[in-house]
Protein backbone atom coordinates (compact mmCIF):
# COMPACT_ATOMS: atom_id res chain seq x y z
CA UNK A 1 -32.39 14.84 31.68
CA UNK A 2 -28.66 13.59 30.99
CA UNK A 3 -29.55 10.24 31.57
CA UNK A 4 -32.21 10.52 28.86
CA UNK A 5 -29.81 11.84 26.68
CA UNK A 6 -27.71 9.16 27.30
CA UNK A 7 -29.80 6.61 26.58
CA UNK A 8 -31.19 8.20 23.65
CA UNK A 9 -27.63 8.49 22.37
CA UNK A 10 -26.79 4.75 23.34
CA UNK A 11 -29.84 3.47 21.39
CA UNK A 12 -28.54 5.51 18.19
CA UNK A 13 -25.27 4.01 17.70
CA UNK A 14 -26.69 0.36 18.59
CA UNK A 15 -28.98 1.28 16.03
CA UNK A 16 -26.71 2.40 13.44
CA UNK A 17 -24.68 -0.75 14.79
CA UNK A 18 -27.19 -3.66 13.91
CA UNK A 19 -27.72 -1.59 10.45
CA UNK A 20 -24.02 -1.75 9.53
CA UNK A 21 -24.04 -5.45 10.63
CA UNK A 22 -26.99 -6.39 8.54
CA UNK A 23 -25.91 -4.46 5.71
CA UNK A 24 -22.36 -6.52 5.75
CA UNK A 25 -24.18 -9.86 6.51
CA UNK A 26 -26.48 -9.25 3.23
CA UNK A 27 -23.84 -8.58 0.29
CA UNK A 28 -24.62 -12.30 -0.62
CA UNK A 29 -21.32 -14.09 0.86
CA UNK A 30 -23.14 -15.74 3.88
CA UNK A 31 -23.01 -19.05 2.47
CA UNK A 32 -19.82 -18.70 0.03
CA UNK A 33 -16.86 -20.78 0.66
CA UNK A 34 -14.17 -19.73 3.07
CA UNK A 35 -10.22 -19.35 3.62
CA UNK A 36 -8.59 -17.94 6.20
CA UNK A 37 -5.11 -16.70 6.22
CA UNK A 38 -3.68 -14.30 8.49
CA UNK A 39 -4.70 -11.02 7.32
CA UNK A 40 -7.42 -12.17 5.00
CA UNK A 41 -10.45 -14.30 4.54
CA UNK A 42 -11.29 -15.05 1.09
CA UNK A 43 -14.67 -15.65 0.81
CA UNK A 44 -16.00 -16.86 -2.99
CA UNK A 45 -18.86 -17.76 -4.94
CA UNK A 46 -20.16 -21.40 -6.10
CA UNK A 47 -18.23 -21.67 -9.78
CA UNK A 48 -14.96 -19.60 -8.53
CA UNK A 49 -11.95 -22.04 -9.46
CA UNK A 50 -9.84 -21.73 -6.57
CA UNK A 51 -6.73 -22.82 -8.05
CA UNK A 52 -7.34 -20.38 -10.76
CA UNK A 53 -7.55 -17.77 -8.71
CA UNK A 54 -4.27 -18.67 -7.12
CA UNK A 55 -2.60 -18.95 -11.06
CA UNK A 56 -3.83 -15.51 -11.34
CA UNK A 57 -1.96 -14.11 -8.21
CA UNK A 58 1.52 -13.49 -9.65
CA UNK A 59 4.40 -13.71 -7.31
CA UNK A 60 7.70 -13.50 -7.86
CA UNK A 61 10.82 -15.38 -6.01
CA UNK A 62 11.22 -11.61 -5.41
CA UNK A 63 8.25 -11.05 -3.73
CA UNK A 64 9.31 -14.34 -1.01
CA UNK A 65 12.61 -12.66 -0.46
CA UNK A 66 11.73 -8.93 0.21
CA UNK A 67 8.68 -10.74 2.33
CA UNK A 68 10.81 -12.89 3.79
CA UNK A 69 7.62 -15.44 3.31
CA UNK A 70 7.12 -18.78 1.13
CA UNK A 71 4.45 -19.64 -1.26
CA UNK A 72 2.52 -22.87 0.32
CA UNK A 73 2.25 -25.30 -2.45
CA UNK A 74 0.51 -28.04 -0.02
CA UNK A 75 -3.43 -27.42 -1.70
CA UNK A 76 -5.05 -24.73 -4.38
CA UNK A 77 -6.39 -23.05 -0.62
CA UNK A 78 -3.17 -22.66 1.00
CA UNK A 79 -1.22 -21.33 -2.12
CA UNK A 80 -3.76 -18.64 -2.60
CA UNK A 81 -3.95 -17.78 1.02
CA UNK A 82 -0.06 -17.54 1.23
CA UNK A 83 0.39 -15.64 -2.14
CA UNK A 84 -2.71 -12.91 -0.83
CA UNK A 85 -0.35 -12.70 2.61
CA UNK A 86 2.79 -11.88 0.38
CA UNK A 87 0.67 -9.75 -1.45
CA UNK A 88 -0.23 -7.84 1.76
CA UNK A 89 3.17 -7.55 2.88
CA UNK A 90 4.43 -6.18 -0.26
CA UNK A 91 1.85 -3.73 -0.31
CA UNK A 92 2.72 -2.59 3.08
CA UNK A 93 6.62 -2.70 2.01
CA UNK A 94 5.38 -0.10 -1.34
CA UNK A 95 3.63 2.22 1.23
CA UNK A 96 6.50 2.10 3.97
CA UNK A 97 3.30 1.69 6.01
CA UNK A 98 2.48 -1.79 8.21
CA UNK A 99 -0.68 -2.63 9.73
CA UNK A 100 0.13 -5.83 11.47
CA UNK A 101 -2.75 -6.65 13.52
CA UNK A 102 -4.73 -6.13 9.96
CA UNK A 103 -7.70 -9.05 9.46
CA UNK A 104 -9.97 -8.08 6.92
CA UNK A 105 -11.88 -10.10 3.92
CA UNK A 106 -11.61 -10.55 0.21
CA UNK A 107 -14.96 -11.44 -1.08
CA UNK A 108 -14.82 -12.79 -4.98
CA UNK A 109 -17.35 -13.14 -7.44
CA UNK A 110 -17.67 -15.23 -10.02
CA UNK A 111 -17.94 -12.98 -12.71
CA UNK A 112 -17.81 -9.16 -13.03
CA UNK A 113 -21.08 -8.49 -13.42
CA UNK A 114 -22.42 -10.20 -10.31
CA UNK A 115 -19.48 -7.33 -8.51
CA UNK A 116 -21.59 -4.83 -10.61
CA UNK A 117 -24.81 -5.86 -10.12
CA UNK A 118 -23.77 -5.86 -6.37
CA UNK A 119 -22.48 -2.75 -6.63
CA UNK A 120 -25.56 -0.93 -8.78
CA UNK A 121 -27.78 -2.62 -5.72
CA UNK A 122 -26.26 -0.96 -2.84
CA UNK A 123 -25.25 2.86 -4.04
CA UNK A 124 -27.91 2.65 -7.08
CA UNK A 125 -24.71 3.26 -9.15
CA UNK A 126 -22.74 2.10 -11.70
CA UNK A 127 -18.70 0.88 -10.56
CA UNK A 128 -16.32 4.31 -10.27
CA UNK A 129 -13.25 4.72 -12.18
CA UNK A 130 -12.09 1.25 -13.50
CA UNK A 131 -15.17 -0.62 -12.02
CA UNK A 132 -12.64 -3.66 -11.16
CA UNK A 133 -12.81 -4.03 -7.69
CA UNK A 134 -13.66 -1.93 -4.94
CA UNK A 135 -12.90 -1.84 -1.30
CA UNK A 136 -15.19 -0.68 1.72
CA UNK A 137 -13.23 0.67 5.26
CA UNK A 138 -16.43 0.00 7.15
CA UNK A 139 -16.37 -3.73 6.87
CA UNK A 140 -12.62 -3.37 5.91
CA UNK A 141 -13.92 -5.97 2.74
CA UNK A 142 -12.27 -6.02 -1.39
CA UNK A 143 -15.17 -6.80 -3.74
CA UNK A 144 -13.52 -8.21 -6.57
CA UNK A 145 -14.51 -10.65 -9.67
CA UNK A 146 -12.67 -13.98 -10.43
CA UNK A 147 -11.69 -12.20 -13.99
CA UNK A 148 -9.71 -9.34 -12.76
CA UNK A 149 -8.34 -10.92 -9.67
CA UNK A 150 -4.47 -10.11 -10.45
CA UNK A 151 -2.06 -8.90 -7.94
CA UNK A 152 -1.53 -4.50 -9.07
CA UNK A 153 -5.41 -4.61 -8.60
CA UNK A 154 -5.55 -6.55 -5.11
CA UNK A 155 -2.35 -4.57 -4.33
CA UNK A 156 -4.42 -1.14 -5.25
CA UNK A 157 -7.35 -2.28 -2.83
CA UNK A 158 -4.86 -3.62 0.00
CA UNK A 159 -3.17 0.18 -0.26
CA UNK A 160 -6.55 1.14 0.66
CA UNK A 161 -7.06 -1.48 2.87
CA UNK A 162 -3.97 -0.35 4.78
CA UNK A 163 -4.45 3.37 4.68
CA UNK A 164 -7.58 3.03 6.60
CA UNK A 165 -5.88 1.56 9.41
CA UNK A 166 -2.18 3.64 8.87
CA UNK A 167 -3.66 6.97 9.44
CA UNK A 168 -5.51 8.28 12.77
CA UNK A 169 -6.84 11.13 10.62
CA UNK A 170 -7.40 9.57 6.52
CA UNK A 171 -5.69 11.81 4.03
CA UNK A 172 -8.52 12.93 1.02
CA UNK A 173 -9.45 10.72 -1.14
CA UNK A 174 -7.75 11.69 -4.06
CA UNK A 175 -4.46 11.37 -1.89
CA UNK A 176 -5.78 8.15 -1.50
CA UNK A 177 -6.17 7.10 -4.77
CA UNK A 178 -2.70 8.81 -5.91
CA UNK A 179 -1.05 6.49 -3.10
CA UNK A 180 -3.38 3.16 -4.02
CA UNK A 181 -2.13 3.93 -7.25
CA UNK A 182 1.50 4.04 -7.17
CA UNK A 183 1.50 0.60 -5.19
CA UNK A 184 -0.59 -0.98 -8.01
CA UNK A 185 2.19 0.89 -10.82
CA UNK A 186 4.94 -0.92 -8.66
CA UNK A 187 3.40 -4.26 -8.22
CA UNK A 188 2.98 -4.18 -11.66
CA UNK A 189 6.36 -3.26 -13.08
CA UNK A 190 7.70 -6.23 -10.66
CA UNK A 191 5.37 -8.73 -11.52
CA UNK A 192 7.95 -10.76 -13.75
């Protein structure tokens, strides 16, 4: 009877598996355009200007020192992938909290409301709070739109991002939100 139970129990979680894998595979980024850095893939949408994207991502000479990392001027791809990895380190530095083996994705749309749309498709919902971005600890994935992508709100989602993996047992969610929060406020009073 054990073994039945067993098996029954195996089938479950591949179950519940496959569904979490489809679910992830179908939020429209499966033919998007990719780059990889080394906490982050940024995946985006036909019409997102790369290079504007990057312009939007303020970082200081500040930010390179206390990261002890360098902005990558070589291509619009490499400068947004190294400014999202100082990005992640600051966050991490705000927090006291680092999550080095961290690899998770940043998936931009083009305009806010394909996020919403998105968003109103898979909770039947309309975007909490702010309705800027949003991040998901499942697939450990920022939804954001190329209009708001600015560093206090991909800092906000990265404190989230990093809280997930931080804590064995995750603190409420207003906790949460109060600590997302503060490391958006900071990135944002030391964005000039």
């Amino acid at each position: 009877m054990s073994k039945v139970w067993g098996l029954l129990l195996g089938l479950l979680v591949v179950s519940f598996s496959a569904a979490a894998l489809v679910w992830a595979a179908d939020d429209g980024f499966g033919d998007a355009n990719k780059i990889e850095g080394e906490h982050f893939t940024i995946e985006y949408k036909n019409g997102v200007d790369v290079a504007g994207l990057a312009q939007m991502v303020k970082i200081s000479p500040v930010d390179e020192q206390l990261t002890s990392l360098q902005i990558d001027h070589s291509s619009p791809e490499k400068e947004l992938a190294s400014k999202i990895e100082i990005l992640f380190n600051r966050a991490g530095d705000v927090l006291d909290m680092h999550v080095y083996s961290f690899k998770g994705y940043i998936k931009v749309f083009a305009d806010h409301e394909g996020l919403a749309d998105f968003y109103h498709r898979r909770y039947q919902g309309v975007l909490p709070c702010t309705g800027l971005s949003f991040y998901l600890a499942d697939f450990d994935t920022i939804y954001i739109s190329a209009v708001n992508f600015r560093r206090e709100i991909l800092g906000h989602e990265m404190g989230h991002a990093i809280m997930s993996h931080y804590f064995v047992v995750q603190p409420s969610i207003k906790i949460q939100e109060v600590l997302a929060g503060y490391v958006e406020y900071q990135l944002r009073k030391s964005k000039e």
